[in-house]
N, C-alpha and C. Protein backbone atom coordinates (compact mmCIF):
# COMPACT_ATOMS: atom_id res chain seq x y z
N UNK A 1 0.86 -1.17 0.00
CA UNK A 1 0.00 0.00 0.00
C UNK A 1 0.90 1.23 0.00
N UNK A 2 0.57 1.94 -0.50
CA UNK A 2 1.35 3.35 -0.81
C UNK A 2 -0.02 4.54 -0.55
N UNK A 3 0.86 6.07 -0.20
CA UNK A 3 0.08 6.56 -0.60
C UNK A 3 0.33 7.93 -1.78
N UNK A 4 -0.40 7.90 -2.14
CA UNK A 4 -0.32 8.45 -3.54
C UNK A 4 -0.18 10.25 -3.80
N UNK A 5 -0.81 10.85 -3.16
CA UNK A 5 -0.57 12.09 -3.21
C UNK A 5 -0.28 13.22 -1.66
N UNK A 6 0.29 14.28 -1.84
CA UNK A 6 0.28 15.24 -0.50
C UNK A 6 1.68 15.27 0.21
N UNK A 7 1.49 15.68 1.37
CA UNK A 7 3.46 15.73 2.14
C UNK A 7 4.17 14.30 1.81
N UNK A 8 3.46 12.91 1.84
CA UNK A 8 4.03 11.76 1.97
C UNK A 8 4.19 11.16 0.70
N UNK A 9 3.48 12.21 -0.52
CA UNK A 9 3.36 11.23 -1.54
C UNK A 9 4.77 9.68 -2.35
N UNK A 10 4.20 8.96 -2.54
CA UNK A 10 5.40 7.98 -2.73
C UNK A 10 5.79 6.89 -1.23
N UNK A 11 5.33 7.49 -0.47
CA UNK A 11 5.62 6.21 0.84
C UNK A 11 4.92 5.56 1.07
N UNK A 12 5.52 4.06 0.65
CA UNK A 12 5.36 2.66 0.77
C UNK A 12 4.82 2.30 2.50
N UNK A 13 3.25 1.91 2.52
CA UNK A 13 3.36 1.23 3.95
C UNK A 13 3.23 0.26 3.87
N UNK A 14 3.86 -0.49 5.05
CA UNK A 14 3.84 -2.05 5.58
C UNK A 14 2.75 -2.59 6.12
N UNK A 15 1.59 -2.78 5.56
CA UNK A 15 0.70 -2.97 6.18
C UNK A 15 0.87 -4.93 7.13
N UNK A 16 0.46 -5.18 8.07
CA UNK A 16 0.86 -6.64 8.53
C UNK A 16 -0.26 -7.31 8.36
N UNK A 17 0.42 -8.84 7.89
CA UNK A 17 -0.41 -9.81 6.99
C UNK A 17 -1.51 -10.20 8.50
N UNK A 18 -2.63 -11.00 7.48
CA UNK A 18 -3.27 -11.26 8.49
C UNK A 18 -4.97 -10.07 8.34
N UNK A 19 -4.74 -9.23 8.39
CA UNK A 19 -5.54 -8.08 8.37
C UNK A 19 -7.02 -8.61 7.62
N UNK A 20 -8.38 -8.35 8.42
CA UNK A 20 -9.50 -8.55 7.93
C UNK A 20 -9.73 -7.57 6.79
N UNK A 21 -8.84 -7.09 5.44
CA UNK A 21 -9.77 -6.06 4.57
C UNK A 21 -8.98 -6.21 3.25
N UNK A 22 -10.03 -5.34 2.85
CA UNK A 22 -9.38 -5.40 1.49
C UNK A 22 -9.60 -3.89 0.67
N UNK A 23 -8.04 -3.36 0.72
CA UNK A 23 -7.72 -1.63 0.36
C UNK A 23 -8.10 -1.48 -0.78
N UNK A 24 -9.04 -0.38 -1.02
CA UNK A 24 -9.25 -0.06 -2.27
C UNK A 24 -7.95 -0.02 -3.18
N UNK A 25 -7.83 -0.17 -4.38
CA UNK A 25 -6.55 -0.50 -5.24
C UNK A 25 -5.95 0.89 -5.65
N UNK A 26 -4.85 1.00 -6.04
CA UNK A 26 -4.03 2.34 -6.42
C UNK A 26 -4.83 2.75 -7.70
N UNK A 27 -5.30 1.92 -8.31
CA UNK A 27 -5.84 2.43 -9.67
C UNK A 27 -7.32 3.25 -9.18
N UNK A 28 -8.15 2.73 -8.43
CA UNK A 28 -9.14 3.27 -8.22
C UNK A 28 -9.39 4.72 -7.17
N UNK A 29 -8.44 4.46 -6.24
CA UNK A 29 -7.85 5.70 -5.17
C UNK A 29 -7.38 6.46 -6.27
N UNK A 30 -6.40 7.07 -7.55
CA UNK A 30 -6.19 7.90 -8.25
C UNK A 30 -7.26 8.29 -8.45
N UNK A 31 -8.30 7.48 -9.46
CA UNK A 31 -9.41 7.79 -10.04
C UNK A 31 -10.01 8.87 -8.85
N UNK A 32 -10.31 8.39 -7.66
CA UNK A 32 -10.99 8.87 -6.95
C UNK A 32 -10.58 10.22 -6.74
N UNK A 33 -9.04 10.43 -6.14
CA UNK A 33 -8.52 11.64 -5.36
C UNK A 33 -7.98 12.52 -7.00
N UNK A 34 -8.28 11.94 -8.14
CA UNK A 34 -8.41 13.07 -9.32
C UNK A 34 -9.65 13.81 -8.94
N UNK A 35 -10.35 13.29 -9.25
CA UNK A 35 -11.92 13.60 -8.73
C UNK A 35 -12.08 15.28 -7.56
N UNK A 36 -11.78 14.61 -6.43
CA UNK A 36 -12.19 15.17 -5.52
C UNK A 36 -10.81 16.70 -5.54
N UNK A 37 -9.44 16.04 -6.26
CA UNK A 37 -8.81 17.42 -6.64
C UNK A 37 -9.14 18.80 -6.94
N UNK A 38 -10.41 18.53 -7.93
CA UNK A 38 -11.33 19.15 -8.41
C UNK A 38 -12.23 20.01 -7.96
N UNK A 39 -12.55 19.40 -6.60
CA UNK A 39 -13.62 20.09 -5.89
C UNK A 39 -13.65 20.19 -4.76
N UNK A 40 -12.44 19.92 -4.38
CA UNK A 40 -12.52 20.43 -2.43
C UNK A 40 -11.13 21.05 -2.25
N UNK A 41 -11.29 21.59 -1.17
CA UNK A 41 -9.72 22.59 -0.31
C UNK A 41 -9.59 21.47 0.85
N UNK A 42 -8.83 20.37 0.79
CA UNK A 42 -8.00 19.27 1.75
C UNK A 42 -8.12 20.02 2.95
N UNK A 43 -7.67 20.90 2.92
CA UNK A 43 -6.80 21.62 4.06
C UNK A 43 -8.18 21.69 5.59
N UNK A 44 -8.99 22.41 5.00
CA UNK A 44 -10.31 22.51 6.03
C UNK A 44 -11.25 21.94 6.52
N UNK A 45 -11.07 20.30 5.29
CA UNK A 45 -11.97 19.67 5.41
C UNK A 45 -12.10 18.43 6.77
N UNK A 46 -13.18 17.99 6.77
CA UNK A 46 -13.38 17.12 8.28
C UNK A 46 -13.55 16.18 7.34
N UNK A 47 -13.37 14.44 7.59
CA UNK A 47 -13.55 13.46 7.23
C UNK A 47 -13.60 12.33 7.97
N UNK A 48 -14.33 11.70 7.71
CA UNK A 48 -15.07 10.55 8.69
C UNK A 48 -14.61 9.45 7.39
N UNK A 49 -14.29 8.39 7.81
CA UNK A 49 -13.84 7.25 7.20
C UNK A 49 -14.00 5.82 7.79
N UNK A 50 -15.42 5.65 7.25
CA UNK A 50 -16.43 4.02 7.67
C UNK A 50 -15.62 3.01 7.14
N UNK A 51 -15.29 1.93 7.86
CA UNK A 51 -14.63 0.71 8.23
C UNK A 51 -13.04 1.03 7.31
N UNK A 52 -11.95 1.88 7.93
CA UNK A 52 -11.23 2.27 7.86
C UNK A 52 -10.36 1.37 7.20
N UNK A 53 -10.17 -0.05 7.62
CA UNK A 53 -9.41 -1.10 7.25
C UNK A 53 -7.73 -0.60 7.83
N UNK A 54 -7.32 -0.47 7.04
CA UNK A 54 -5.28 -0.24 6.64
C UNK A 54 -5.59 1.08 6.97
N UNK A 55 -6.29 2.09 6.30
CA UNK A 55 -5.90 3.77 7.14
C UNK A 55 -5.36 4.09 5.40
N UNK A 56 -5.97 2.71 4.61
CA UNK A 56 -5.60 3.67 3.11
C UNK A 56 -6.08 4.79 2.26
N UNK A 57 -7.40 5.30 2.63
CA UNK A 57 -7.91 6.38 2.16
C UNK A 57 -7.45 7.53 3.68
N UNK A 58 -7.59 7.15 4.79
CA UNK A 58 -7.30 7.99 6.14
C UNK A 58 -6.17 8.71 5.55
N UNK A 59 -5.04 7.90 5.42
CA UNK A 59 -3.76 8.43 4.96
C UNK A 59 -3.21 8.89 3.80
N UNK A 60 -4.28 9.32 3.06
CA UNK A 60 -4.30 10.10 1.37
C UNK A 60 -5.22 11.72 1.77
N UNK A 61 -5.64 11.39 2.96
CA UNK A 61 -6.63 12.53 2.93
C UNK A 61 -5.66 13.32 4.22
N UNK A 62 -5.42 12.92 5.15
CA UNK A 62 -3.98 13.38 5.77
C UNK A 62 -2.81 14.09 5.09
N UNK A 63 -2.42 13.15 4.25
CA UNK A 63 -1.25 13.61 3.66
C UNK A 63 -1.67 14.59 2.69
N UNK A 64 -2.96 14.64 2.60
CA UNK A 64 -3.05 16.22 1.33
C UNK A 64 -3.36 16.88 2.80
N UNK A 65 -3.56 16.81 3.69
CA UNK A 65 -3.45 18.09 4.73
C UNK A 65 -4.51 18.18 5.33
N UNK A 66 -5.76 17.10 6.03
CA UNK A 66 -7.45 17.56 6.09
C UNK A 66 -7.15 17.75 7.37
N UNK A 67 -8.19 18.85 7.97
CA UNK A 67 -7.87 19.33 9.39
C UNK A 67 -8.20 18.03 10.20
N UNK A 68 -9.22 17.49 9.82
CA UNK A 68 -9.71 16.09 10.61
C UNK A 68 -9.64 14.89 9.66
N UNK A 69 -9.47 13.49 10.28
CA UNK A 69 -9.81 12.43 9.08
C UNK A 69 -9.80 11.62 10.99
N UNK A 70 -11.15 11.02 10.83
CA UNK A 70 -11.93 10.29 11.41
C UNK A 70 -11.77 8.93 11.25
N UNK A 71 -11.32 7.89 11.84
CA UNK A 71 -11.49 7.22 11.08
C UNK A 71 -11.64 5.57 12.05
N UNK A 72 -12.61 4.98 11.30
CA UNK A 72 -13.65 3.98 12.45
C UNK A 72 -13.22 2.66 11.81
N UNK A 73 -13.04 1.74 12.76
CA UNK A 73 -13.08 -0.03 12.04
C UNK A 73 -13.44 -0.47 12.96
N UNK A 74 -14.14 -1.46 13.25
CA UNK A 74 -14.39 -2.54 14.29
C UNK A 74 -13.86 -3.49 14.89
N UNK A 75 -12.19 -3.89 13.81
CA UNK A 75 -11.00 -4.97 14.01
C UNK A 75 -10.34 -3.93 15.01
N UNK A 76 -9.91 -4.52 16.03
CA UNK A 76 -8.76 -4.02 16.97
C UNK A 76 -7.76 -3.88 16.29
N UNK A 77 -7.39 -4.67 15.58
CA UNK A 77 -5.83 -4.49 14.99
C UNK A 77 -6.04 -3.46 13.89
N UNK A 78 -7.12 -3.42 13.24
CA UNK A 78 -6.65 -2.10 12.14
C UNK A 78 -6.47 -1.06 12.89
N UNK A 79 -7.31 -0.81 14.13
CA UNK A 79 -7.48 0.30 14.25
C UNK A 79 -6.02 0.76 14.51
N UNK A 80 -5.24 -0.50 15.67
CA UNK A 80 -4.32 -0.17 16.32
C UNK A 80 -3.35 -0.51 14.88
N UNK A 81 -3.35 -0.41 14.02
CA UNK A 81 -2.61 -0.31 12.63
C UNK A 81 -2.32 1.34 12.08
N UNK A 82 -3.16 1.42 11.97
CA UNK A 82 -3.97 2.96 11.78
C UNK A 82 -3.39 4.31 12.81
N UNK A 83 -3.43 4.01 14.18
CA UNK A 83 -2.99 4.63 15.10
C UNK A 83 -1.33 4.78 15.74
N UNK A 84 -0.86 3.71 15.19
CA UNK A 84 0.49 3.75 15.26
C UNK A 84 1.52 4.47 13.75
N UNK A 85 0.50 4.44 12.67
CA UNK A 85 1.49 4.34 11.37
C UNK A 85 0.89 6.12 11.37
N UNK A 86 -0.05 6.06 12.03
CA UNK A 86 -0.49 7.98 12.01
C UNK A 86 0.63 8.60 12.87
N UNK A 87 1.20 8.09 13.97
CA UNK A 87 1.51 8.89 14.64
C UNK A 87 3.47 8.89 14.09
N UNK A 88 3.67 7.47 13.57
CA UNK A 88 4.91 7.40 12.56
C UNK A 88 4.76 8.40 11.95
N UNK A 89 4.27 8.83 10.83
CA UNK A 89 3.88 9.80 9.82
C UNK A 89 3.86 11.30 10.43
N UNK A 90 3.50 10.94 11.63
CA UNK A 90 3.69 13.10 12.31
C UNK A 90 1.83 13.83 11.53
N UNK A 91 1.02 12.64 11.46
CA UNK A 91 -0.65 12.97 11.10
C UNK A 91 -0.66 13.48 12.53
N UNK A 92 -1.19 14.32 13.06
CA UNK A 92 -2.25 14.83 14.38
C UNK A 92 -3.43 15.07 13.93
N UNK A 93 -3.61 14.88 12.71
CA UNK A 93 -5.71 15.91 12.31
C UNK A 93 -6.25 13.69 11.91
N UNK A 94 -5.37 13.11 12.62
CA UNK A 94 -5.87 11.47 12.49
C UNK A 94 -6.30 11.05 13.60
N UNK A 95 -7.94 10.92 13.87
CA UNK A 95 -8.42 10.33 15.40
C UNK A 95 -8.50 8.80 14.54
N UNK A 96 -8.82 8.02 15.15
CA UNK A 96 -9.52 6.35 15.55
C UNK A 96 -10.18 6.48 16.49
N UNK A 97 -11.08 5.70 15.92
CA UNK A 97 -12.56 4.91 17.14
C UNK A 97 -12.73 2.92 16.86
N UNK A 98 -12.47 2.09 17.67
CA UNK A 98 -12.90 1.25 17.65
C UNK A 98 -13.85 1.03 18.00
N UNK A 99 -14.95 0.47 17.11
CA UNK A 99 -16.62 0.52 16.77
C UNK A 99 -16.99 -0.28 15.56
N UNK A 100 -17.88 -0.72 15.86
CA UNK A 100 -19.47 -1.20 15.34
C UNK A 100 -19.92 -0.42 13.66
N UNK A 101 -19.42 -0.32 12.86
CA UNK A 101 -19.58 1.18 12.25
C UNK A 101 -21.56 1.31 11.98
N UNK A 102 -21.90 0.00 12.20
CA UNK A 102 -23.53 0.02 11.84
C UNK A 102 -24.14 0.81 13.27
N UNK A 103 -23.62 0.28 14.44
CA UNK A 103 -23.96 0.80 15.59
C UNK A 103 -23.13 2.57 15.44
N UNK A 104 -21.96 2.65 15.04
CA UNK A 104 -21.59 4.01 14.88
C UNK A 104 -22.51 5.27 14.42
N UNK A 105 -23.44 4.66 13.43
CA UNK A 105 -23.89 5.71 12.65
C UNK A 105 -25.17 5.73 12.85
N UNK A 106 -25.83 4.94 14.07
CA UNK A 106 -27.22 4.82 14.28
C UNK A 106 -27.19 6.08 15.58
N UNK A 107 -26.66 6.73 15.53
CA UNK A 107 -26.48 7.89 17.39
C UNK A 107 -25.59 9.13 16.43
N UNK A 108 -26.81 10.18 16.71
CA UNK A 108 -26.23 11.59 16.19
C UNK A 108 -24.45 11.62 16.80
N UNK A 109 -23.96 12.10 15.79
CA UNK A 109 -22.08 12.63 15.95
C UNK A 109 -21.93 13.64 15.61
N UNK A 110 -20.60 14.63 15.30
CA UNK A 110 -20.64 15.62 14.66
C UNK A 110 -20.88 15.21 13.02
N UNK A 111 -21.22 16.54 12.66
CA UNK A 111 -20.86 16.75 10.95
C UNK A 111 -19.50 16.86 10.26
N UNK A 112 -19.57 16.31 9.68
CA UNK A 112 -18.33 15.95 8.75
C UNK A 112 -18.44 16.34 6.93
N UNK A 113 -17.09 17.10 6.70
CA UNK A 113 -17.54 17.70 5.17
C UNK A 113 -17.30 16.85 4.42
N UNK A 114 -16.95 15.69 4.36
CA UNK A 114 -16.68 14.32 3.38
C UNK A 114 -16.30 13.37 4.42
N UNK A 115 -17.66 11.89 3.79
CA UNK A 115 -17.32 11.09 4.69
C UNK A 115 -17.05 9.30 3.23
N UNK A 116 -16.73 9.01 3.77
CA UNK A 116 -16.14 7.92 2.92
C UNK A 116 -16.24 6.69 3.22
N UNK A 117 -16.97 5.61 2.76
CA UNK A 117 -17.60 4.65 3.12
C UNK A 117 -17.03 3.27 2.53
N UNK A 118 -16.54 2.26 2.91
CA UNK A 118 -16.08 1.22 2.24
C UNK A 118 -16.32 -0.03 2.94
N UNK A 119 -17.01 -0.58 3.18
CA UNK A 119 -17.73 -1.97 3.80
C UNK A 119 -17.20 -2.83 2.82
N UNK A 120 -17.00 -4.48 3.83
CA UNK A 120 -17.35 -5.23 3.41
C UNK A 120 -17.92 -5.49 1.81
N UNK A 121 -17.55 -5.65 0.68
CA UNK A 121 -18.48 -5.88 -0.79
C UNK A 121 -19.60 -7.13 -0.22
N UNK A 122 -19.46 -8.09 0.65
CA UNK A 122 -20.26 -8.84 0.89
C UNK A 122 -21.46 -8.27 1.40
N UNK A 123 -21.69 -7.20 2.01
CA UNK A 123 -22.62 -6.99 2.90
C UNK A 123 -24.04 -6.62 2.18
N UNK A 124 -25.04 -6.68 2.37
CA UNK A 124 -26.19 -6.85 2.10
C UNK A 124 -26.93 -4.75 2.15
N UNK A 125 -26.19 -4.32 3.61
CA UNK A 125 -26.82 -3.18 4.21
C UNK A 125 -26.24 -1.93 3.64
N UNK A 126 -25.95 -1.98 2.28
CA UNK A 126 -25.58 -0.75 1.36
C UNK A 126 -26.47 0.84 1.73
N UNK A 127 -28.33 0.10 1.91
CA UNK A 127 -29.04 1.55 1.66
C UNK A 127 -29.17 1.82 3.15
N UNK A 128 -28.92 0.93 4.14
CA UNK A 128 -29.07 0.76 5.76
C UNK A 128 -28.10 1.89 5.78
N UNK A 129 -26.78 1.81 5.54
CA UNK A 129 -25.67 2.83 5.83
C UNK A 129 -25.75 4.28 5.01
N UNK A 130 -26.44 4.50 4.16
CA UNK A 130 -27.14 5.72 3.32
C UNK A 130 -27.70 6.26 4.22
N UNK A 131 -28.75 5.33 4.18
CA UNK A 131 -30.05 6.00 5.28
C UNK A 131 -29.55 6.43 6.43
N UNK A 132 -28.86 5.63 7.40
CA UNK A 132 -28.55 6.06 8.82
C UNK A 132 -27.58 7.27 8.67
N UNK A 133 -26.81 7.57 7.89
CA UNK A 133 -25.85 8.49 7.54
C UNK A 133 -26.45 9.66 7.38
N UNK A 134 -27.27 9.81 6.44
CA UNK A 134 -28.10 11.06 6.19
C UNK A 134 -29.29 11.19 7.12
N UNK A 135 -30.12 10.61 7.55
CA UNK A 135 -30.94 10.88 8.83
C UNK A 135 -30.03 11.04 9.94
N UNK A 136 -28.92 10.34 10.69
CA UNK A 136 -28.61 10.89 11.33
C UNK A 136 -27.77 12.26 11.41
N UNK A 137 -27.78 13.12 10.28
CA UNK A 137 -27.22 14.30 10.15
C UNK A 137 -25.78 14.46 10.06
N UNK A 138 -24.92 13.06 9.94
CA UNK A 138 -23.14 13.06 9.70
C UNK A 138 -23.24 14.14 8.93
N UNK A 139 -23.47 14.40 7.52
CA UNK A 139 -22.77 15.15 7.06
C UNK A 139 -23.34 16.31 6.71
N UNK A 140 -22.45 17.52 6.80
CA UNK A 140 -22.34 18.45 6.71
C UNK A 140 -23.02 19.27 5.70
N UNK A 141 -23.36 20.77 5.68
CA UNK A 141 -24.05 20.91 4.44
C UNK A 141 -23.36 21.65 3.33
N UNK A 142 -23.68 21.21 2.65
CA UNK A 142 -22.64 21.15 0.76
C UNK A 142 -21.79 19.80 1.14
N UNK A 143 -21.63 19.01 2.26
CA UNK A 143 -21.15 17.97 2.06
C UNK A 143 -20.76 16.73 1.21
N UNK A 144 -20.18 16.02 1.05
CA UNK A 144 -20.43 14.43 0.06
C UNK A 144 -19.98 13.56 0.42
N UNK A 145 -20.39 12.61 0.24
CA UNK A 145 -21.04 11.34 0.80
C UNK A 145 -20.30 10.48 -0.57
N UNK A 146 -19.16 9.95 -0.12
CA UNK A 146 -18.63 8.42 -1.16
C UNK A 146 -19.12 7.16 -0.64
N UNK A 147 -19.09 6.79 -1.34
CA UNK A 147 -19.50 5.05 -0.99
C UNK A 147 -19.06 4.58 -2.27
N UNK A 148 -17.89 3.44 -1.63
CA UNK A 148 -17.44 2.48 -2.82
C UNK A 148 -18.33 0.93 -2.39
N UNK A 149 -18.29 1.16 -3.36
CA UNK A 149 -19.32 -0.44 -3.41
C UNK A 149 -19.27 -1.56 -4.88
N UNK A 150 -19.61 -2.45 -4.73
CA UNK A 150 -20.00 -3.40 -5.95
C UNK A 150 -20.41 -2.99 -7.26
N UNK A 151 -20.57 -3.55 -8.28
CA UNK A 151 -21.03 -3.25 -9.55
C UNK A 151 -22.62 -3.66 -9.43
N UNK A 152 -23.05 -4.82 -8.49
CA UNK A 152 -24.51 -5.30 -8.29
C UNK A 152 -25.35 -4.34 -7.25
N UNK A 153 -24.92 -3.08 -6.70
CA UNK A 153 -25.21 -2.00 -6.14
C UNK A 153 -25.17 -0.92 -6.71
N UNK A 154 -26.44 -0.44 -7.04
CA UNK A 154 -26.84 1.01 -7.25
C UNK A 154 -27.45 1.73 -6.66
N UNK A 155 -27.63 3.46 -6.77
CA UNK A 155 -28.04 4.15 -5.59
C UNK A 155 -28.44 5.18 -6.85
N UNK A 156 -28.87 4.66 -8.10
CA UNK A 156 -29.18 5.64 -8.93
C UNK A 156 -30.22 6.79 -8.40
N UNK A 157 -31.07 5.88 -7.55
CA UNK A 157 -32.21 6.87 -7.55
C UNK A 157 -32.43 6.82 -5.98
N UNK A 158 -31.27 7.16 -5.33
CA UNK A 158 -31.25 7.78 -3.72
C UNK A 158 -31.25 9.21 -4.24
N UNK A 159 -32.06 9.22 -2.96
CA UNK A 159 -32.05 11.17 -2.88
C UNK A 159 -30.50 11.70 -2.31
N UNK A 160 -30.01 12.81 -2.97
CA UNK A 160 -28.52 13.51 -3.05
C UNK A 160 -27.94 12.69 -4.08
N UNK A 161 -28.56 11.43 -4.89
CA UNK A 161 -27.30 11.16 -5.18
C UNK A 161 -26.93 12.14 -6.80
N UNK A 162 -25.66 12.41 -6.90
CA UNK A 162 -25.24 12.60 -7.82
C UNK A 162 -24.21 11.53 -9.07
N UNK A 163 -23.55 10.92 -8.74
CA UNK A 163 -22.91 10.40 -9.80
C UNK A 163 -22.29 9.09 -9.16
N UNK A 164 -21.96 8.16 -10.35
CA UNK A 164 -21.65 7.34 -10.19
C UNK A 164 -20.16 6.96 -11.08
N UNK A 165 -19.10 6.35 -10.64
CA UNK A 165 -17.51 6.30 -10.95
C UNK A 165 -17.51 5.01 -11.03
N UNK A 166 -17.14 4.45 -12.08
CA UNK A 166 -16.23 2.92 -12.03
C UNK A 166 -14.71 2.51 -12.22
N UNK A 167 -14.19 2.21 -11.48
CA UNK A 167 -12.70 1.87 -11.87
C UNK A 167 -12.44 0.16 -11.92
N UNK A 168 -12.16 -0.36 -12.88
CA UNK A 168 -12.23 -2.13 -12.40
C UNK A 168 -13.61 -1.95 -12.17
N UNK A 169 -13.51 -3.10 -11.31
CA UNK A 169 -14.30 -3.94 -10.50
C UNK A 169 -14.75 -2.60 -8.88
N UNK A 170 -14.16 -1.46 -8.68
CA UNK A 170 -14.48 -0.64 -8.07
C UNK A 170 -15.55 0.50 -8.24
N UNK A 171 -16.50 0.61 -7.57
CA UNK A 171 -17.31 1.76 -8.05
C UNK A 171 -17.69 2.72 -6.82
N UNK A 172 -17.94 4.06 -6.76
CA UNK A 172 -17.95 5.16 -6.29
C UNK A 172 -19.21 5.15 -6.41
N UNK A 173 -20.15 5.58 -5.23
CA UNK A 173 -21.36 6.44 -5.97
C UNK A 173 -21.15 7.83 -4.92
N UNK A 174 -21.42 9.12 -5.33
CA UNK A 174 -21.07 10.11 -5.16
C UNK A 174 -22.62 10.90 -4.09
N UNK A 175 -22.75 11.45 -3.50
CA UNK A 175 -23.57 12.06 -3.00
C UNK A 175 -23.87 13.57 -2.28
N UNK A 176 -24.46 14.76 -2.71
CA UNK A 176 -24.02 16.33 -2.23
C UNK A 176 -24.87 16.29 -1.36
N UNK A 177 -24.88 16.77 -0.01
CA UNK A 177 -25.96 17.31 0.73
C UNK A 177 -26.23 18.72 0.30
């Protein structure tokens, strides 16, 4: 795992074998952080980051500079993966929460100006984590809402949604509050 753009761009992490996840791929993280190049200032933004895994999107949104990057898994070891390779790196705008992320997002939190979603592809509760996200008020307003998900998952016709990204076998669906 590498991360790809910002103070660190080019550094290789060691992530340790064993690990319950599976990191979105370098090809599809470009795709993505072209994207969002486009349309946000890193620097101010708050970010919440659902089932965190490795800390591979945490640590792309860090290293371009986000005042906050949030970031939740339910495995003990990612988290404590996550929390040690942040504090290697000299990240301070990097919290962890070990949590439930379904139980996470069912209890008002703060607002967050981009939150970033990557479950399980197995999981069934794609519009469960929509719904609880936006009723419970996570995000922020002019906010957006990623969710990478499957090719057999669509959200064409959720309310906010705006667009949909494929890279591979990876897909984005995009969402503005």
């Amino acid at each position: 795992m590498r991360i790809i753009g910002g103070i660190h761009k080019g550094r290789i992490l060691k992530v340790p074998p064993g690990l319950p996840v599976r990191p979105t791929t370098d090809f599809a993280k470009s795709g993505l952080f072209n994207i969002l190049n486009n349309r946000i200032d890193f620097e101010s933004l708050k970010v919440l980051d659902l089932f965190c895994g490795t800390g591979n999107i945490t640590f792309e949104f860090a290293s371009r500079g986000a005042a906050l990057v949030h970031a939740i898994d339910m495995h003990t070891p990612c988290v404590h993966y996550v929390q040690a390779e942040a504090q290697k790196l000299g990240f301070t705008s990097v919290q962890t929460t070990r949590a439930d992320v379904f139980k996470f997002i069912q209890q008002k939190s703060r607002q967050y100006d981009l939150i970033f979603v990557d479950p399980p592809y197995e999981t069934e509760k794609y519009a469960e984590l929509y719904t609880n996200i936006i009723e419970n008020d996570f995000l922020a307003e002019d906010g957006l809402l990623i969710i990478e998900h499957p090719k057999r998952v669509s959200f064409a016709d959720a309310p906010l949604f705006k667009e949909e990204r494929e890279y591979g076998n990876v897909h984005f669906s995009f969402f503005e509050k």
